[in-house]
Protein backbone atom coordinates (compact mmCIF):
# COMPACT_ATOMS: atom_id res chain seq x y z
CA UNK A 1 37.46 43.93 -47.23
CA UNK A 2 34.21 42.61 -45.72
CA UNK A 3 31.03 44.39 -46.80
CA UNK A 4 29.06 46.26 -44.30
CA UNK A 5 25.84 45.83 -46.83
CA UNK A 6 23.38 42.84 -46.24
CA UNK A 7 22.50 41.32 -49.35
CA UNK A 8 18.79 40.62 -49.59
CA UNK A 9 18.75 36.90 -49.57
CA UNK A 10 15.38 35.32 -49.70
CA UNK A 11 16.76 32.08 -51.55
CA UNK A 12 15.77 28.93 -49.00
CA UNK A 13 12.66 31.29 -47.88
CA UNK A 14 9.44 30.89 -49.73
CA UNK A 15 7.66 33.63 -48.54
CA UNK A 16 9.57 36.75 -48.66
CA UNK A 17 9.92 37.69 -45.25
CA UNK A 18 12.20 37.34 -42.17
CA UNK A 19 10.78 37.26 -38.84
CA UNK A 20 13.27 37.90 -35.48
CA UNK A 21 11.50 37.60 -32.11
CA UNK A 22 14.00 39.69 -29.30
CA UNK A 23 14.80 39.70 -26.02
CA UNK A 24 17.72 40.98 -24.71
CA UNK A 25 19.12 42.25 -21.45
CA UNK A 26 21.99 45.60 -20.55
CA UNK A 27 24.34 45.83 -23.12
CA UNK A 28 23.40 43.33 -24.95
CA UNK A 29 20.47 45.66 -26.28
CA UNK A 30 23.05 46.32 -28.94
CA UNK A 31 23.39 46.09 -33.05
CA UNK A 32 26.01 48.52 -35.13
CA UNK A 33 25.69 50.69 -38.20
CA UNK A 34 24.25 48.75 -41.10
CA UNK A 35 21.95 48.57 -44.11
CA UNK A 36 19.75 46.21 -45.78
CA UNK A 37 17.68 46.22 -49.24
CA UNK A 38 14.66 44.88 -47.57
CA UNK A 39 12.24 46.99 -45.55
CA UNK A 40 13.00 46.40 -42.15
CA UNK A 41 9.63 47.18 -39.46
CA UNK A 42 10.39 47.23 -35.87
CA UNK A 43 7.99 46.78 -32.32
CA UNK A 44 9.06 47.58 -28.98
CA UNK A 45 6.48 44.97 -27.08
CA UNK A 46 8.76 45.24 -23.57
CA UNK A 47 11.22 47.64 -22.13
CA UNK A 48 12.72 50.42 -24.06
CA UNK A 49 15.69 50.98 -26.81
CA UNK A 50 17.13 53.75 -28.82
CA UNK A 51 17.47 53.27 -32.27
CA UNK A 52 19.76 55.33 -34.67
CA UNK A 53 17.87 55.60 -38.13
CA UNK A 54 19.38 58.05 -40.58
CA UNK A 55 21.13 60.03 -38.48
CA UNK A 56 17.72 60.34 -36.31
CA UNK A 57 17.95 59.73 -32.70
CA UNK A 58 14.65 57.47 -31.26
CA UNK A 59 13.83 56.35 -28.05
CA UNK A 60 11.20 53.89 -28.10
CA UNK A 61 8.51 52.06 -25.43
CA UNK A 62 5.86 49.47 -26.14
CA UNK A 63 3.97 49.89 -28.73
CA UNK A 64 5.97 52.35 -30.93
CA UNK A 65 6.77 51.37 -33.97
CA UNK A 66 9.88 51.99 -36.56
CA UNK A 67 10.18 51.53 -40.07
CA UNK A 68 13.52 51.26 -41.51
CA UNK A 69 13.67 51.83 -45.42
CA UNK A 70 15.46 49.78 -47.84
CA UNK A 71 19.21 51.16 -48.12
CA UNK A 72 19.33 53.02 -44.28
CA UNK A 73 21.76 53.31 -42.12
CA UNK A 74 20.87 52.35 -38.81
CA UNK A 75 21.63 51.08 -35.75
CA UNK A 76 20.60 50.27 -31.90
CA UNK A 77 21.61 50.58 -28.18
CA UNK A 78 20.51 50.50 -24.27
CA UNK A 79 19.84 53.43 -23.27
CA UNK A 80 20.62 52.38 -19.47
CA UNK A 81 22.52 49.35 -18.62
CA UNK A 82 19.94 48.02 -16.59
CA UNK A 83 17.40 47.87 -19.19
CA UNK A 84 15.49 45.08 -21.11
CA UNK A 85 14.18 45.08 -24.19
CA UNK A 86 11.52 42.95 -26.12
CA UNK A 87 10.19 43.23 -29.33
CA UNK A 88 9.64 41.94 -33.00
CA UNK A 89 11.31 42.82 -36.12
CA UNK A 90 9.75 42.28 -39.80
CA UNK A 91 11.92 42.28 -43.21
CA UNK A 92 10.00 42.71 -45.97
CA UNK A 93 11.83 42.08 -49.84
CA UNK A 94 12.15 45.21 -51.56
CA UNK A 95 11.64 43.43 -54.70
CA UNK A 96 8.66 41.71 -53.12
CA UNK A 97 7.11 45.45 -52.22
CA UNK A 98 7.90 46.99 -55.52
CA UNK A 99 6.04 44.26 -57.35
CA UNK A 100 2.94 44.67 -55.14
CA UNK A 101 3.03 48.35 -54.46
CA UNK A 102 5.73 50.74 -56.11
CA UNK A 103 9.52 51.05 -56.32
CA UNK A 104 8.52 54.75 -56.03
CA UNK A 105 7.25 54.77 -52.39
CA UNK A 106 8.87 54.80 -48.97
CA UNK A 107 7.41 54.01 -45.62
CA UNK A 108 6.74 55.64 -42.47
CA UNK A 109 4.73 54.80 -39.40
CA UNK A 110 0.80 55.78 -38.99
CA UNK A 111 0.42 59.33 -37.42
CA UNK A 112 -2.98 58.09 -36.32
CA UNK A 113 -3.64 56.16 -33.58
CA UNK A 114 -6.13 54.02 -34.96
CA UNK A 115 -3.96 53.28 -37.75
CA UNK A 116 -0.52 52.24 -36.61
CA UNK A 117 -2.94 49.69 -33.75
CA UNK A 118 -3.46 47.91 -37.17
CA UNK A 119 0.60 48.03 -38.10
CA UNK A 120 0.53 46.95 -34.80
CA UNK A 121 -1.53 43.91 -34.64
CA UNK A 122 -0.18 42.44 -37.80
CA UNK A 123 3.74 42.40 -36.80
CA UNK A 124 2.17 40.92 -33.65
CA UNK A 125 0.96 38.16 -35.59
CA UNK A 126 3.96 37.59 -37.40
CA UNK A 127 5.51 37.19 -34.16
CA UNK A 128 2.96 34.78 -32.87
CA UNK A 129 3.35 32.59 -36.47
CA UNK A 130 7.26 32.85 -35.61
CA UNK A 131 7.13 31.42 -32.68
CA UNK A 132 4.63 28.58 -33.79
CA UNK A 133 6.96 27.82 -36.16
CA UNK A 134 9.87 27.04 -34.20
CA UNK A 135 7.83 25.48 -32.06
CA UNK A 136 6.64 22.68 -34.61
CA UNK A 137 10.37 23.10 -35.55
CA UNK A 138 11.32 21.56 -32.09
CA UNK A 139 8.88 19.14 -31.62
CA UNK A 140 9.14 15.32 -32.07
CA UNK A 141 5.77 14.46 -33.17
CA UNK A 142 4.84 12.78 -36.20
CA UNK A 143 6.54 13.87 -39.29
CA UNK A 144 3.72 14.00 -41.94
CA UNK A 145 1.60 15.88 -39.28
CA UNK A 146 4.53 18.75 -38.36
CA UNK A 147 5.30 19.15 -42.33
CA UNK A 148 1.35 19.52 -42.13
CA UNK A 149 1.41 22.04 -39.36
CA UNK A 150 4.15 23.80 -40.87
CA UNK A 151 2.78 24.52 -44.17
CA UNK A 152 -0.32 26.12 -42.63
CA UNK A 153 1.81 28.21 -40.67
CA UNK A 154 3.26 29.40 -43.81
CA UNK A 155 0.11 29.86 -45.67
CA UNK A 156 -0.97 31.85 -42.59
CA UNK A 157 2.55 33.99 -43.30
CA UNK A 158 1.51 34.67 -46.83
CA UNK A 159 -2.02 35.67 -45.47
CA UNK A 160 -0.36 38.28 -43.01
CA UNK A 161 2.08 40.07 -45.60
CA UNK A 162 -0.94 40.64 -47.49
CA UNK A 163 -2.72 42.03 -44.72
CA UNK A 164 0.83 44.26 -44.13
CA UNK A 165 0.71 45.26 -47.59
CA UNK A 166 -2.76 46.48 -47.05
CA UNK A 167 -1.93 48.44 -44.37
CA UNK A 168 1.37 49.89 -45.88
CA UNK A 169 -0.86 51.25 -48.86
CA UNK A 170 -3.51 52.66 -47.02
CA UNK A 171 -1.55 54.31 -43.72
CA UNK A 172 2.13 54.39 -44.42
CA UNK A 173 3.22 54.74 -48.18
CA UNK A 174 4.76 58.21 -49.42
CA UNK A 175 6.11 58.86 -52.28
CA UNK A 176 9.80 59.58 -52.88
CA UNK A 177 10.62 63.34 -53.59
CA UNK A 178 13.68 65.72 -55.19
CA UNK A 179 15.13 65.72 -51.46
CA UNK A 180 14.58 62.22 -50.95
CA UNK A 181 17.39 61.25 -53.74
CA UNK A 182 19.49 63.55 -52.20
CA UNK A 183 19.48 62.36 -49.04
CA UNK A 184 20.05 58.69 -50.69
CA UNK A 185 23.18 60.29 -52.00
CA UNK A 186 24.32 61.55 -48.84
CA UNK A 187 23.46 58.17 -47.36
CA UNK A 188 25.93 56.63 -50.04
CA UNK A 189 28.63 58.24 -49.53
CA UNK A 190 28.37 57.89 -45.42
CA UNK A 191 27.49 54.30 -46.43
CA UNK A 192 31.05 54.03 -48.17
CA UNK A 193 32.88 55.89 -44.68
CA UNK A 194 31.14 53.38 -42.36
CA UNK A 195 32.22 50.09 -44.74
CA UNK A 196 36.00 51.72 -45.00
CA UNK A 197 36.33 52.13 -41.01
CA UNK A 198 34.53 48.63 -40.62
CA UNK A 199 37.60 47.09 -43.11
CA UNK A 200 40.11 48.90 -41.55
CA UNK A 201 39.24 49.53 -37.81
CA UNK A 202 42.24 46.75 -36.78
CA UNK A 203 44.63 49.53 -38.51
CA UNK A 204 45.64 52.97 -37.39
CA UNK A 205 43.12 54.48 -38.21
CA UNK A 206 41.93 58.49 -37.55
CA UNK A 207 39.79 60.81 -38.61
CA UNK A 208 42.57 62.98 -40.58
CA UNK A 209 43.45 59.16 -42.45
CA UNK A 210 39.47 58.52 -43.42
CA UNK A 211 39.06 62.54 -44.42
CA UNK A 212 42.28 62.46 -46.40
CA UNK A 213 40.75 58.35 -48.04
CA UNK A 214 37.66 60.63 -48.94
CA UNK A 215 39.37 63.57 -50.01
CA UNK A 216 37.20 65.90 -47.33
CA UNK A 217 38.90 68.16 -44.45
CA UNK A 218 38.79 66.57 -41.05
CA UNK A 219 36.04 69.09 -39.80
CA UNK A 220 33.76 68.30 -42.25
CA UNK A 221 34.31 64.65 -42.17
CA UNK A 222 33.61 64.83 -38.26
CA UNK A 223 30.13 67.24 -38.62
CA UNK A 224 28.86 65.29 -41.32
CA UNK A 225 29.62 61.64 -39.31
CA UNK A 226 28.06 63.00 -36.44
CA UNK A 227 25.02 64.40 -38.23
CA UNK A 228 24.21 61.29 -39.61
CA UNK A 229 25.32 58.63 -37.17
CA UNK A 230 24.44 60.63 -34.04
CA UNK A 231 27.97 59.45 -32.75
CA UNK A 232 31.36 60.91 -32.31
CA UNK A 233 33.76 59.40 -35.41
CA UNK A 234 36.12 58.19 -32.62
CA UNK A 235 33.43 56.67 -30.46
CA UNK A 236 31.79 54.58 -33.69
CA UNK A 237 36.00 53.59 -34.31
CA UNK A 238 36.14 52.33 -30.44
CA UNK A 239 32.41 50.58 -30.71
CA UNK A 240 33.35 48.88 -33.77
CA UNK A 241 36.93 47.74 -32.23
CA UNK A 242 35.62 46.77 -28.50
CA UNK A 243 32.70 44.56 -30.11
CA UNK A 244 35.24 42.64 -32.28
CA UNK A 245 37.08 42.46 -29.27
CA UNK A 246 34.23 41.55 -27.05
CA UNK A 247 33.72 38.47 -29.64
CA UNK A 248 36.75 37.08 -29.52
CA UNK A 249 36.43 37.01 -25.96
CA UNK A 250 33.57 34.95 -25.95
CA UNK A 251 34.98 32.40 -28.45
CA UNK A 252 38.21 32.58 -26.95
CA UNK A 253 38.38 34.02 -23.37
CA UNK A 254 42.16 32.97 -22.96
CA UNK A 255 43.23 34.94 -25.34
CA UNK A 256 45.95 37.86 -24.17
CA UNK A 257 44.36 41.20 -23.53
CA UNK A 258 47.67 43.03 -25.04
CA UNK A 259 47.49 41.15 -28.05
CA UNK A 260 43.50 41.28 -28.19
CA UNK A 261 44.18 45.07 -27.97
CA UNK A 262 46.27 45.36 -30.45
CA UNK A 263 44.86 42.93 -33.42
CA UNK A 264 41.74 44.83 -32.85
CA UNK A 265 43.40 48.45 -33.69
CA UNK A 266 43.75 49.93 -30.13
CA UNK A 267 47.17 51.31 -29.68
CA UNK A 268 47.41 49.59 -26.65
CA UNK A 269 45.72 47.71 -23.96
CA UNK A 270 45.18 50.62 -21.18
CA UNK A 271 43.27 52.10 -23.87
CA UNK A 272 41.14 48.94 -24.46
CA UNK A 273 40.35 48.92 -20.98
CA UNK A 274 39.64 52.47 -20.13
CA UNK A 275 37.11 51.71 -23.81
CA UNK A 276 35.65 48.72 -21.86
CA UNK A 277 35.34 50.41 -18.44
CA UNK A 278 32.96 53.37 -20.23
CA UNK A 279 30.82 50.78 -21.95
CA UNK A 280 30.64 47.66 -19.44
CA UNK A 281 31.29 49.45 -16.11
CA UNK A 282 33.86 46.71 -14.95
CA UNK A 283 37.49 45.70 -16.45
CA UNK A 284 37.67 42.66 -19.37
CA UNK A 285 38.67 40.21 -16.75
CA UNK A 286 35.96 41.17 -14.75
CA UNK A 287 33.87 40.94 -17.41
CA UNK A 288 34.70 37.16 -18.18
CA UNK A 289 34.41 36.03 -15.04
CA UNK A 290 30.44 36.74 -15.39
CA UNK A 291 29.92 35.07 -18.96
């Protein structure tokens, strides 16, 4: 069964960050349930999304900033189909942090103004260094003078997560609590409901088979799912199973709608397209004919 958990894997990197520059468009502003060991920090810098982070529902415009600790569930969407969104995303090593600072802390953004424009500016410039880098990445120039270019890019990385960790310390560090472990072992256990659906969503699968898999009763499987995920159980199951169907379609847009349907757990394909319809507005084949 595939693992919903990202490993932290730092291996080829030499500083111990990851750096994503984003723009998407619609419903492709889109990314499912999942955790991470490394501290994840997010920008809006364009347009607007709505992020899911432990069970807490944001909607977020330039500027706003949120940090995603190391072991939380979360997830994004559009909030309109029309929408854009732009923005940069930071992962920091957990190991990486606990050396410099403290395996006991967790992060949260500035509540002062003044504060989070420095959080701010420095995931800007990690977005600015990002996009230098692919940029020497891409070029054709001489090669002793882009290895050049890229090692002071890197050096200028190094400088920056120093300048984060400064920032984290001063503005955004708190330290874990009593109720802070317990919410870790809530977020376990919802951790191990999300990887079981994501192994077995091509299956029949219902709420009364996962509550019965985790010995809980249906109701409270459904209020504590919905609590945390700020989703329906059945609408996560249909997500999961339309995106898996949704990629296959763009590797392989030949490929049967009844048996696309039905390899990907919907018990048949007028559900899969009623599913589509809600999410895309227009039928599969309708669908394909604009990718």
């Amino acid at each position: 069964m595939p693992e919903l958990y990202e490993t932290e894997e730092f291996t080829r990197n030499q500083i111990p960050i990851r750096i994503f520059n984003h723009y998407f468009e619609g419903k492709d502003i889109f990314t499912p349930a999942h955790w991470h060991q490394n501290v994840e920090f997010n920008l809006t810098t364009g347009g607007r999304i709505q992020h899911m982070v432990d069970g807490e529902l944001l909607e977020h415009q330039p500027g706003d900033v949120v940090i995603v600790n190391s072991g939380v569930l979360h997830s994004n969407h559009w909030i309109a189909p029309t929408d854009y969104f732009e923005g940069v995303t930071v992962q920091v090593s957990k190991a990486f942090l606990d050396q410099w600072l403290s395996s006991r802390l967790s992060f949260q953004a500035p509540d002062k103004a003044e504060e989070c424009e420095e959080l701010i500016a420095v995931l800007l410039k990690f977005g600015q260094l990002k996009s230098q880098l692919c940029d020497v990445d891409t070029s054709y120039g001489e090669a002793d003078k882009n290895e050049t270019m890229t090692q002071l890019i890197q050096l200028q990385l190094m400088a920056t997560l120093f300048q984060l960790l400064s920032v984290l310390k001063a503005y955004c560090s708190v330290e874990k609590t009593l109720d802070h472990q317990r919410d870790i072992r809530s977020s376990e256990t919802l951790k191990e409901i999300v990887n079981y659906i994501d192994g077995h969503y091509q299956e029949t699968v219902s709420l009364a088979s996962v509550a019965a898999a985790f010995h809980y009763t249906p109701a409270y499987l459904s209020r504590i799912f919905k609590s945390r995920m700020g989703m329906k159980f059945h609408d996560y199951l249909q997500y999961k199973r339309l995106h898996s169907c949704i990629s296959v379609m763009r590797n392989h847009p030949d490929r049967q709608l009844a048996a696309l349907a039905l390899d990907n757990g919907f018990p048949n394909v007028k559900s899969f397209i009623e599913t589509f319809k809600k999410h895309f507005d227009c039928t599969p084949s309708e669908w394909l004919k604009k990718e």
